[in-house]
Protein backbone atom coordinates (compact mmCIF):
# COMPACT_ATOMS: atom_id res chain seq x y z
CA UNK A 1 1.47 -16.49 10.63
CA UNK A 2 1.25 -17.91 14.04
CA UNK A 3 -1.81 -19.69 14.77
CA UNK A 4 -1.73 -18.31 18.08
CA UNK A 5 -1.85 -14.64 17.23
CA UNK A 6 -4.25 -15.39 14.97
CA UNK A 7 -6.83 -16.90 17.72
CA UNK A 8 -6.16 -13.53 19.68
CA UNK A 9 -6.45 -11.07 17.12
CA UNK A 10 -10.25 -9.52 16.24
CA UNK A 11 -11.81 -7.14 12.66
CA UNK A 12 -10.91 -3.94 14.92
CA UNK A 13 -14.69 -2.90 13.86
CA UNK A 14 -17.00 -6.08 14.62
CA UNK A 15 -14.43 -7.78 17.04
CA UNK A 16 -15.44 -10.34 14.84
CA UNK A 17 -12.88 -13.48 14.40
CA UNK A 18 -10.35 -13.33 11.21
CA UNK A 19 -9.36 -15.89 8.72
CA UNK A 20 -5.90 -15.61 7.63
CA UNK A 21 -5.54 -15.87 3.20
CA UNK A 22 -2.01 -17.10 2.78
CA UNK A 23 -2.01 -16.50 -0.84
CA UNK A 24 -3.00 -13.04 -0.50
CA UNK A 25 -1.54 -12.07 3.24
CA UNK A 26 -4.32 -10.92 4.39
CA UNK A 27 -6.87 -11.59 7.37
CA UNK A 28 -10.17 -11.40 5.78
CA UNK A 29 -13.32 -10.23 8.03
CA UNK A 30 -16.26 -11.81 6.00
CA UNK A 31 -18.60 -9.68 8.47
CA UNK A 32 -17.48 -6.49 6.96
CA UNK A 33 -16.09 -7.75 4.13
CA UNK A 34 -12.55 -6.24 4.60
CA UNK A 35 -9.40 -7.59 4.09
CA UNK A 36 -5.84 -6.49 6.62
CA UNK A 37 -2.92 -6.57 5.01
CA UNK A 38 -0.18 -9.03 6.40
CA UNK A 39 3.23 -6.72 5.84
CA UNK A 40 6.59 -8.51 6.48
CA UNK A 41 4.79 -11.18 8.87
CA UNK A 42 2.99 -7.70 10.88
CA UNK A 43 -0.91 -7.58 10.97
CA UNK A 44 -1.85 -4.10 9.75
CA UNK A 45 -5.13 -3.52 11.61
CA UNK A 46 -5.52 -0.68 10.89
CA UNK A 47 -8.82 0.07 9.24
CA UNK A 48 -7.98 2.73 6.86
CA UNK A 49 -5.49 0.21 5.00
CA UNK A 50 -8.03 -2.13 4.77
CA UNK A 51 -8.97 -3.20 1.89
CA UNK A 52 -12.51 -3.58 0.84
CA UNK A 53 -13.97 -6.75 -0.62
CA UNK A 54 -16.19 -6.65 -3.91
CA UNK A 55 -19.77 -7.21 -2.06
CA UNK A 56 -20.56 -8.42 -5.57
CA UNK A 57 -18.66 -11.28 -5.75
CA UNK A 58 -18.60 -13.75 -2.24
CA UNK A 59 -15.67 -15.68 -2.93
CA UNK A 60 -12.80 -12.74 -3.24
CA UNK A 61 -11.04 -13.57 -0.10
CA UNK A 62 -11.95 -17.00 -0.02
CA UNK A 63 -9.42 -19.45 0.99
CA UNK A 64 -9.73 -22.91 -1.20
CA UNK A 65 -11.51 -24.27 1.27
CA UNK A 66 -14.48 -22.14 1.36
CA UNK A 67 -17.38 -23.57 2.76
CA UNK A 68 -15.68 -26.29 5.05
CA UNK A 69 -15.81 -26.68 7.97
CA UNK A 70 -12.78 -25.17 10.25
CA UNK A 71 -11.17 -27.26 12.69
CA UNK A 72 -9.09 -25.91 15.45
CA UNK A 73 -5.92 -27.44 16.46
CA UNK A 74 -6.06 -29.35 19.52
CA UNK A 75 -2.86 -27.75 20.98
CA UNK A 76 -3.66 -24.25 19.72
């Protein structure tokens, strides 16, 4: 996914920011706790095909690097 779409695009609820799960292709919103599907490289945002995290557990959704620190690119 292009890093630049990602920086533009928002969880259509919170207008929170998105993290993109490769593995999964997804964006994940951990305010809500909902993940978008990614369908042939197009951002579904569309919150009735969401799908909903397990509250229960906090790392389904969570890219490998959970917990670090993100870094933007420079040139982004």
């Amino acid at each position: 996914m292009d890093p630049r779409l990602l920086e533009i695009l928002a969880c259509p609820i919170c207008k929170g920011a998105l993290r993109h799960d490769r593995s999964a292709q997804e964006l994940i919103c951990d305010i809500d706790r909902l993940a978008y599907p990614i369908r042939d490289g197009i951002p579904i945002m569309m919150v009735d095909q969401a799908r909903q995290l397990d509250p229960a557990d906090p790392h389904e959704g969570a890219s490998p690097a959970a917990g670090a620190p993100q870094v933007q690119d420079p040139q982004g």
